[in-house]
PDB file of N, CA and C in Angstrom:
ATOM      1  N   UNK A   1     -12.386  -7.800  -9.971  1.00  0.00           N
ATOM      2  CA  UNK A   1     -11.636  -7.346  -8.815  1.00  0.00           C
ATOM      3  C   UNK A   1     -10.160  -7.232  -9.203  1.00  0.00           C
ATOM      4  N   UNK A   2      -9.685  -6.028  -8.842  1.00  0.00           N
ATOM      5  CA  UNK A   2      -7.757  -6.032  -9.411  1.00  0.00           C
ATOM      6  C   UNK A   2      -6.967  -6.027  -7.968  1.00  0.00           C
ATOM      7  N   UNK A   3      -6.458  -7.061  -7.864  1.00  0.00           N
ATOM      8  CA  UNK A   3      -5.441  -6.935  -7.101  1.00  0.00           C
ATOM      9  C   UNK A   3      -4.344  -6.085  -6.831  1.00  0.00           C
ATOM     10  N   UNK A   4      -3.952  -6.108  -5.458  1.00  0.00           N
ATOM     11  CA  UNK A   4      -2.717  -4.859  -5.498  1.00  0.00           C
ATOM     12  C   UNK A   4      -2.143  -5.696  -4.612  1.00  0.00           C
ATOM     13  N   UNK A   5      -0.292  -4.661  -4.739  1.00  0.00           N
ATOM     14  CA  UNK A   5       0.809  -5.638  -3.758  1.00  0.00           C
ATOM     15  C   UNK A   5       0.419  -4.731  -3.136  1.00  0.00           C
ATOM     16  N   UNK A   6       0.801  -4.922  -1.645  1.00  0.00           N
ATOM     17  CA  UNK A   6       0.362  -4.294  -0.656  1.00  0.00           C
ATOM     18  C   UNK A   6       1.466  -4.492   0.474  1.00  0.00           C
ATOM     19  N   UNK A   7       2.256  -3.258   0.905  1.00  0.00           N
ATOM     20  CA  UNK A   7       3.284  -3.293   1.956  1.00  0.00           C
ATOM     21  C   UNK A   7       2.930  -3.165   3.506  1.00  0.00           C
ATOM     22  N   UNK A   8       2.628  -3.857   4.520  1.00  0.00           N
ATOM     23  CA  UNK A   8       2.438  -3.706   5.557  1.00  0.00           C
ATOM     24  C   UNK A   8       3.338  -3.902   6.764  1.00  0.00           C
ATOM     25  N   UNK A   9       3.573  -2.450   7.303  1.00  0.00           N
ATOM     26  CA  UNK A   9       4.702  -2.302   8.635  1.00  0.00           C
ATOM     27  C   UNK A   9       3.968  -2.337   9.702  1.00  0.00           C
ATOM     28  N   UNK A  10       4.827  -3.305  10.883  1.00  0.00           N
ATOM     29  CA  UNK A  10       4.048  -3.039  12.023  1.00  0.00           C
ATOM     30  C   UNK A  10       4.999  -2.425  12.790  1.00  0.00           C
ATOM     31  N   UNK A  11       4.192  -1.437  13.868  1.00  0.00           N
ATOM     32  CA  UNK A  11       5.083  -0.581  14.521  1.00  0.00           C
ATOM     33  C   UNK A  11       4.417  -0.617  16.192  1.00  0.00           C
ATOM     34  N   UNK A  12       4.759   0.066  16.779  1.00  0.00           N
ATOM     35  CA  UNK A  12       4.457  -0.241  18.128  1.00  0.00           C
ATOM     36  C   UNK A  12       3.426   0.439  18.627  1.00  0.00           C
ATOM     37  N   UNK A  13       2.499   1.215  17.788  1.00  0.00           N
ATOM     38  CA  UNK A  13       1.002   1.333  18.130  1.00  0.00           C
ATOM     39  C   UNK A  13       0.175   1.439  17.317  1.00  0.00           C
ATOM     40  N   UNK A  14       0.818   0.179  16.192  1.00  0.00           N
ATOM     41  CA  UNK A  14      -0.428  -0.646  15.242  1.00  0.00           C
ATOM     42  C   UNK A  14       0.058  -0.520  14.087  1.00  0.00           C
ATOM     43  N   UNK A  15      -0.593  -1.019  12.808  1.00  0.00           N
ATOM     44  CA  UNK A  15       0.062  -0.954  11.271  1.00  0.00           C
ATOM     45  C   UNK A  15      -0.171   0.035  10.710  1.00  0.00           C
ATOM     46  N   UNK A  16       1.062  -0.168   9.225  1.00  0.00           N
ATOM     47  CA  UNK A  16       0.316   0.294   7.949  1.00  0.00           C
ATOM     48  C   UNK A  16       0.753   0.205   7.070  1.00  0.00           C
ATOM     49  N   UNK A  17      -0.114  -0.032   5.938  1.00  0.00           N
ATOM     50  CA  UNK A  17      -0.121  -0.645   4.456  1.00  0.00           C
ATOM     51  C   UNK A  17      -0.883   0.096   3.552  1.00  0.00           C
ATOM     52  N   UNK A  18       0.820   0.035   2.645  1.00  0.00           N
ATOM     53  CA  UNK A  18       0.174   1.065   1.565  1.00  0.00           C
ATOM     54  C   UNK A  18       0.319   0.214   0.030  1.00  0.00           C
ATOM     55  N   UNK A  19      -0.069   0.538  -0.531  1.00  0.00           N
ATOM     56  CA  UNK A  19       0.018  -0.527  -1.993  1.00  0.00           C
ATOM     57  C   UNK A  19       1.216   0.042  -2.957  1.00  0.00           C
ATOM     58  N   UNK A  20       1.682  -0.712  -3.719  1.00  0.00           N
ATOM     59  CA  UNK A  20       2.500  -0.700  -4.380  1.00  0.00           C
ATOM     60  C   UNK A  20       2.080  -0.232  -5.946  1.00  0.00           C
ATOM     61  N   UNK A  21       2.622   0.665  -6.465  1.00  0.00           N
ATOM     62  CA  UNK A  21       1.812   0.819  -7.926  1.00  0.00           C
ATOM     63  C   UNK A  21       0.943   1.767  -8.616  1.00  0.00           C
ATOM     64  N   UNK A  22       0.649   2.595  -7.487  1.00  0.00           N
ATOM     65  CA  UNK A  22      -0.393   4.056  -7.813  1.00  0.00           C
ATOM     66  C   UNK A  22       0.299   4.779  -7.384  1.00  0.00           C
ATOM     67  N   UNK A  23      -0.301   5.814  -8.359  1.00  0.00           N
ATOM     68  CA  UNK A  23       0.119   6.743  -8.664  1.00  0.00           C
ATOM     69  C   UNK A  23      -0.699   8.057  -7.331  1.00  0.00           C
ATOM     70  N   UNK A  24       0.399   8.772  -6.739  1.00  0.00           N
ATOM     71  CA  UNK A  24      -0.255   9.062  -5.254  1.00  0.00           C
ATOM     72  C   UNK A  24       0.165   8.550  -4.419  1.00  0.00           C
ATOM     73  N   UNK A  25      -0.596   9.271  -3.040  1.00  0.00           N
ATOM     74  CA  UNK A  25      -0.310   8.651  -1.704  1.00  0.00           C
ATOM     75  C   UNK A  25      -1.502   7.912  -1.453  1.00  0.00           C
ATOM     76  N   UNK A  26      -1.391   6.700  -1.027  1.00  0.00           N
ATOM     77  CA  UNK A  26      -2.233   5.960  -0.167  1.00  0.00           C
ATOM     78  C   UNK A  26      -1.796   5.115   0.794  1.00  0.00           C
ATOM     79  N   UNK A  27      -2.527   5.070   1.947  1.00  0.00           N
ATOM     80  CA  UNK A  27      -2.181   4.723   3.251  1.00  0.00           C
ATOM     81  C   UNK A  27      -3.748   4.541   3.832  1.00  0.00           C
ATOM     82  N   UNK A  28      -2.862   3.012   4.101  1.00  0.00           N
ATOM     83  CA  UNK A  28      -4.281   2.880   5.462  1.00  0.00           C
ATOM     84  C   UNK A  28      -3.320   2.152   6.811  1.00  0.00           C
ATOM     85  N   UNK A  29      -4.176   2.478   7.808  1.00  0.00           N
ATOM     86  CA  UNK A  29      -3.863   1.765   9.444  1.00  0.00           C
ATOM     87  C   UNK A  29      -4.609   1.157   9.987  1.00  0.00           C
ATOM     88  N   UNK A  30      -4.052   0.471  10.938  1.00  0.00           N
ATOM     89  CA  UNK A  30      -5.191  -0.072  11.953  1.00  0.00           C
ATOM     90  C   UNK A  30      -4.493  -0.561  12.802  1.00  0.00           C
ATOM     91  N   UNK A  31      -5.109  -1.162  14.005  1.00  0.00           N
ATOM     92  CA  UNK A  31      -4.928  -1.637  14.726  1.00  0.00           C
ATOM     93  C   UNK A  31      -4.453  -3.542  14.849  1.00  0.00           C
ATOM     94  N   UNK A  32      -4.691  -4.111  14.231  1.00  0.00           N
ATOM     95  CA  UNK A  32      -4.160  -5.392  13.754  1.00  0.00           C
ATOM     96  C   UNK A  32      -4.086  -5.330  12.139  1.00  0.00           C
ATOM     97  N   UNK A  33      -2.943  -6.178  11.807  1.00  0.00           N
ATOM     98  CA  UNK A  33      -3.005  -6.682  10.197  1.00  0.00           C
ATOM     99  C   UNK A  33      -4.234  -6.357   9.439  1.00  0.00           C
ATOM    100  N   UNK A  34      -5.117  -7.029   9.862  1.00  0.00           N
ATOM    101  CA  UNK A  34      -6.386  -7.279   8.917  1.00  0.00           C
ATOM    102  C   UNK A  34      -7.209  -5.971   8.919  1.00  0.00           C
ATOM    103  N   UNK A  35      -7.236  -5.270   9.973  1.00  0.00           N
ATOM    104  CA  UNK A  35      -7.612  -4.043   9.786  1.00  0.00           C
ATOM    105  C   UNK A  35      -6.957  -2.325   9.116  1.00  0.00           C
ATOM    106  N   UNK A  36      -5.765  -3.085   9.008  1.00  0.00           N
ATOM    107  CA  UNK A  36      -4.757  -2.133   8.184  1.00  0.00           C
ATOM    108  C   UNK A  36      -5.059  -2.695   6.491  1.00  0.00           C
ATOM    109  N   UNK A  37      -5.489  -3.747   6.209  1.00  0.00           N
ATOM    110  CA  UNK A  37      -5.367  -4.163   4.844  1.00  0.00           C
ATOM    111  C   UNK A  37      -6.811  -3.650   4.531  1.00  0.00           C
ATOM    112  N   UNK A  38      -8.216  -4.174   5.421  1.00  0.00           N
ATOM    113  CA  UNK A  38      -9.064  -3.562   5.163  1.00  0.00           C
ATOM    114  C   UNK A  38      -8.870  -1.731   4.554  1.00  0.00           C
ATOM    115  N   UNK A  39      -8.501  -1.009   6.223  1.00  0.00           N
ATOM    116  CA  UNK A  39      -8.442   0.312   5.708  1.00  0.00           C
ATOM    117  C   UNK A  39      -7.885   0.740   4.507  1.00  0.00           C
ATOM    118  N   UNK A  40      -6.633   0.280   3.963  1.00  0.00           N
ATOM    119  CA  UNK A  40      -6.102   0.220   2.745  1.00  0.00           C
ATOM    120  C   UNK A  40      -6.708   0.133   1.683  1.00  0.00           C
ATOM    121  N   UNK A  41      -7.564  -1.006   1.371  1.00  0.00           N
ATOM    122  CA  UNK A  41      -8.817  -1.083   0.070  1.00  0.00           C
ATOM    123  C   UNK A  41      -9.397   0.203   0.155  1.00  0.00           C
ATOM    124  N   UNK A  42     -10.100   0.416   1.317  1.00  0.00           N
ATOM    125  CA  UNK A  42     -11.299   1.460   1.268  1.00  0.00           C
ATOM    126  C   UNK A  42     -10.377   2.811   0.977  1.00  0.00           C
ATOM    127  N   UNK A  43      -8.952   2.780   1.506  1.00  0.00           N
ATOM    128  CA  UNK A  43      -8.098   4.208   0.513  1.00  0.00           C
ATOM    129  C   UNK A  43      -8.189   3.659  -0.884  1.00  0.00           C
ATOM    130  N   UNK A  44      -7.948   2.768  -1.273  1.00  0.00           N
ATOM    131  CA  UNK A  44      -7.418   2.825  -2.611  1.00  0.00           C
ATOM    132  C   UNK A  44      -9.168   3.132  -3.656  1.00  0.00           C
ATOM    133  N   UNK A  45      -9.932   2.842  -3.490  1.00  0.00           N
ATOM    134  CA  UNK A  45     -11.482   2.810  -4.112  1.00  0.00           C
ATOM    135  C   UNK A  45     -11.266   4.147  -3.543  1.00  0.00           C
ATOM    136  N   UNK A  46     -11.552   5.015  -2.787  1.00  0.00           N
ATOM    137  CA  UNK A  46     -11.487   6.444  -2.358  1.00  0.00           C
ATOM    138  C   UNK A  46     -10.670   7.323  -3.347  1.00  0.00           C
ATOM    139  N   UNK A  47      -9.203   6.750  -3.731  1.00  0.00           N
ATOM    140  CA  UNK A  47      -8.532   7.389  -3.999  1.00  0.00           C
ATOM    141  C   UNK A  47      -8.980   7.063  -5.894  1.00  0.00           C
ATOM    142  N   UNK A  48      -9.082   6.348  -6.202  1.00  0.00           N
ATOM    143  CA  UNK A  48     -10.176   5.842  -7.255  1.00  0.00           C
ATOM    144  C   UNK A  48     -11.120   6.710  -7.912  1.00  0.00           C
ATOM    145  N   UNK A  49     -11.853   6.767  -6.614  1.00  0.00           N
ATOM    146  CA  UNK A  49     -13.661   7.549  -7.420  1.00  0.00           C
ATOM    147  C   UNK A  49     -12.789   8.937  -7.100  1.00  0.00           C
ATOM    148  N   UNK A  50     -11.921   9.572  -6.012  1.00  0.00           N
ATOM    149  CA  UNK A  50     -11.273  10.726  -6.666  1.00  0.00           C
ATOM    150  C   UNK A  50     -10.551  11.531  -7.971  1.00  0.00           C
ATOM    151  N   UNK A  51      -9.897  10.296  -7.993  1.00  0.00           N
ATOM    152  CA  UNK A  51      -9.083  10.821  -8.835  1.00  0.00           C
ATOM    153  C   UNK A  51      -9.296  10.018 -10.553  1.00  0.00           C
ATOM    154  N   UNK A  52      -9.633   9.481 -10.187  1.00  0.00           N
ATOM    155  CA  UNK A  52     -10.260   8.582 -11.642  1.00  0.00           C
ATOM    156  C   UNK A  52      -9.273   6.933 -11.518  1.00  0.00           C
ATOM    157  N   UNK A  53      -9.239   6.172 -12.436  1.00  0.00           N
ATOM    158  CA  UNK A  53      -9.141   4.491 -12.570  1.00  0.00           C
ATOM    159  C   UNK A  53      -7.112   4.815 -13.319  1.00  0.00           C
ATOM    160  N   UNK A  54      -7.346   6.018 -13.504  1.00  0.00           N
ATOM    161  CA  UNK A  54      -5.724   6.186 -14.408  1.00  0.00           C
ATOM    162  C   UNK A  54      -4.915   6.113 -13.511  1.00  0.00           C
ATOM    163  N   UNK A  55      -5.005   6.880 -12.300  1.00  0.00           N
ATOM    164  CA  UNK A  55      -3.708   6.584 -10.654  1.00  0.00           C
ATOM    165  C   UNK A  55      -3.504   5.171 -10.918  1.00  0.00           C
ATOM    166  N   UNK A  56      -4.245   4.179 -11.219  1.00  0.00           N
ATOM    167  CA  UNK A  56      -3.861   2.638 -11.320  1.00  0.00           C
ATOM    168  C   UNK A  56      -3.054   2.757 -12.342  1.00  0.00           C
ATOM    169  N   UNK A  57      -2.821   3.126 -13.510  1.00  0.00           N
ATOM    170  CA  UNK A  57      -1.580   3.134 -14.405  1.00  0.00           C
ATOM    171  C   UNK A  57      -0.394   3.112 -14.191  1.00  0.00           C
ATOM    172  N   UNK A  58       0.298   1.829 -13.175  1.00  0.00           N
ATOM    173  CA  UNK A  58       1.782   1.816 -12.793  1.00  0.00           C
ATOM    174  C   UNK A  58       2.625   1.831 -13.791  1.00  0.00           C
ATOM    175  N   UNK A  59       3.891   2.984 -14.583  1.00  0.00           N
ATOM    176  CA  UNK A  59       4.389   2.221 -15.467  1.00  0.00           C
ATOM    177  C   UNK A  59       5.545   2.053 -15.246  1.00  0.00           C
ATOM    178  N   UNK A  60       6.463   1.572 -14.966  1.00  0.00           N
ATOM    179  CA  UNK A  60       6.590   0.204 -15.385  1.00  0.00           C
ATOM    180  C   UNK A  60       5.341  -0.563 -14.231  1.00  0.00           C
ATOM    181  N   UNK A  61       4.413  -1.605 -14.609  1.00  0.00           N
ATOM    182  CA  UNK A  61       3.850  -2.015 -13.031  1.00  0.00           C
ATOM    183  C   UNK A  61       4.725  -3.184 -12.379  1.00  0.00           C
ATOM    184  N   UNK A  62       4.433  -3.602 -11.260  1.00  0.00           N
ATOM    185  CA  UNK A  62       5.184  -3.749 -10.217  1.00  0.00           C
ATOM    186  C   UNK A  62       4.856  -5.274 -10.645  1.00  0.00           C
ATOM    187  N   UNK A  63       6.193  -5.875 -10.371  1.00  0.00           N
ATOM    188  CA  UNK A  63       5.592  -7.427 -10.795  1.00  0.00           C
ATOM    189  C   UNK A  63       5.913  -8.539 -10.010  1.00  0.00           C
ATOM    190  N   UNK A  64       6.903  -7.705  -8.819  1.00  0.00           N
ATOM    191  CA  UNK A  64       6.868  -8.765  -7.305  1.00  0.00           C
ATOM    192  C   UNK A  64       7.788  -7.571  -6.325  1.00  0.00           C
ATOM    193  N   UNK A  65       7.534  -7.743  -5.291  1.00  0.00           N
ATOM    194  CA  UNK A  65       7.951  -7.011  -4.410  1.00  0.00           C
ATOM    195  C   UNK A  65       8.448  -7.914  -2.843  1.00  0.00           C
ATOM    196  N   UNK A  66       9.831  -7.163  -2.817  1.00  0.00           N
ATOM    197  CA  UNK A  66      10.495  -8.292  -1.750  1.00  0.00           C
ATOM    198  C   UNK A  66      11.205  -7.588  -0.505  1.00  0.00           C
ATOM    199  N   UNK A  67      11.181  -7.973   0.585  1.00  0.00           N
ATOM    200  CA  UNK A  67      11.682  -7.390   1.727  1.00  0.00           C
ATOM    201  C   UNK A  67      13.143  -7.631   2.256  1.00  0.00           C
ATOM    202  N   UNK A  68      14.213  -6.467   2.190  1.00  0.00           N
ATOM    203  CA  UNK A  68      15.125  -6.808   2.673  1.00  0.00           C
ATOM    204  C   UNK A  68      16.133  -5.968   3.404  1.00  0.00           C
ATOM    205  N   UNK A  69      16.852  -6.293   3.929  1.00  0.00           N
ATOM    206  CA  UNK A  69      17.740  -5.905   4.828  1.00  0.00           C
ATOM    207  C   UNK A  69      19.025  -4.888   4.105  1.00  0.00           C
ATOM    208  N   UNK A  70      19.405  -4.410   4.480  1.00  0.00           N
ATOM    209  CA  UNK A  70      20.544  -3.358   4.217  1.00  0.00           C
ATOM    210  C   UNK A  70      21.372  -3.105   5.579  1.00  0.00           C
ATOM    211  N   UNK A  71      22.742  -3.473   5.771  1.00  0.00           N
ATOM    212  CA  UNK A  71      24.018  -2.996   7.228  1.00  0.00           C
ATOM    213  C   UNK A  71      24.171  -1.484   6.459  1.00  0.00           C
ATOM    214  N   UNK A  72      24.515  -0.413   7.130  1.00  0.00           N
ATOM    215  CA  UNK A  72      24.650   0.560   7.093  1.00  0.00           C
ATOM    216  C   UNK A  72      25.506   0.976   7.835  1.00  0.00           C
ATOM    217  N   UNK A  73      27.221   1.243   7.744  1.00  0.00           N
ATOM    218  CA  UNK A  73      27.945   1.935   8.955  1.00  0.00           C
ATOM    219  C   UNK A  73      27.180   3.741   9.272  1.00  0.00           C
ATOM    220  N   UNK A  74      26.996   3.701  10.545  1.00  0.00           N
ATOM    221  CA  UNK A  74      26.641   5.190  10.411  1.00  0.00           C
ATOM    222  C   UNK A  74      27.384   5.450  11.749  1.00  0.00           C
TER     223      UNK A  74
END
């Protein structure tokens, strides 16, 4: 099993989490957390048997990923 980082936003009519590291778009949603991370796997294996196991070839790959804030005068 290969793990992925996985970014999940919640917004005001449900999530979504996309992984960090492939090559492509992938996106999954749902309606709570756990069903946005679910949908997410089943993109990333989708996006997988599409496109072949090489989209996983992050290079540089991702080796922690952190959330933060930015002030912006606008």
């Amino acid at each position: 099993m290969t793990q992925f980082k996985v970014i999940v936003e919640k917004h005001p009519d449900g999530y979504v989490a996309y992984p960090l590291g492939i090559k492509g778009v992938v996106v999954g949603e749902g309606d709570t957390y756990d069903a946005a991370l679910a949908d997410v796997a089943s993109a990333i294996r989708f996006h997988v048997e599409t496109f072949g196991a090489d989209m996983l070839n992050a290079d540089p790959p991702v080796l922690e990923a952190f959330v933060a804030e930015a002030g912006v005068a606008i």
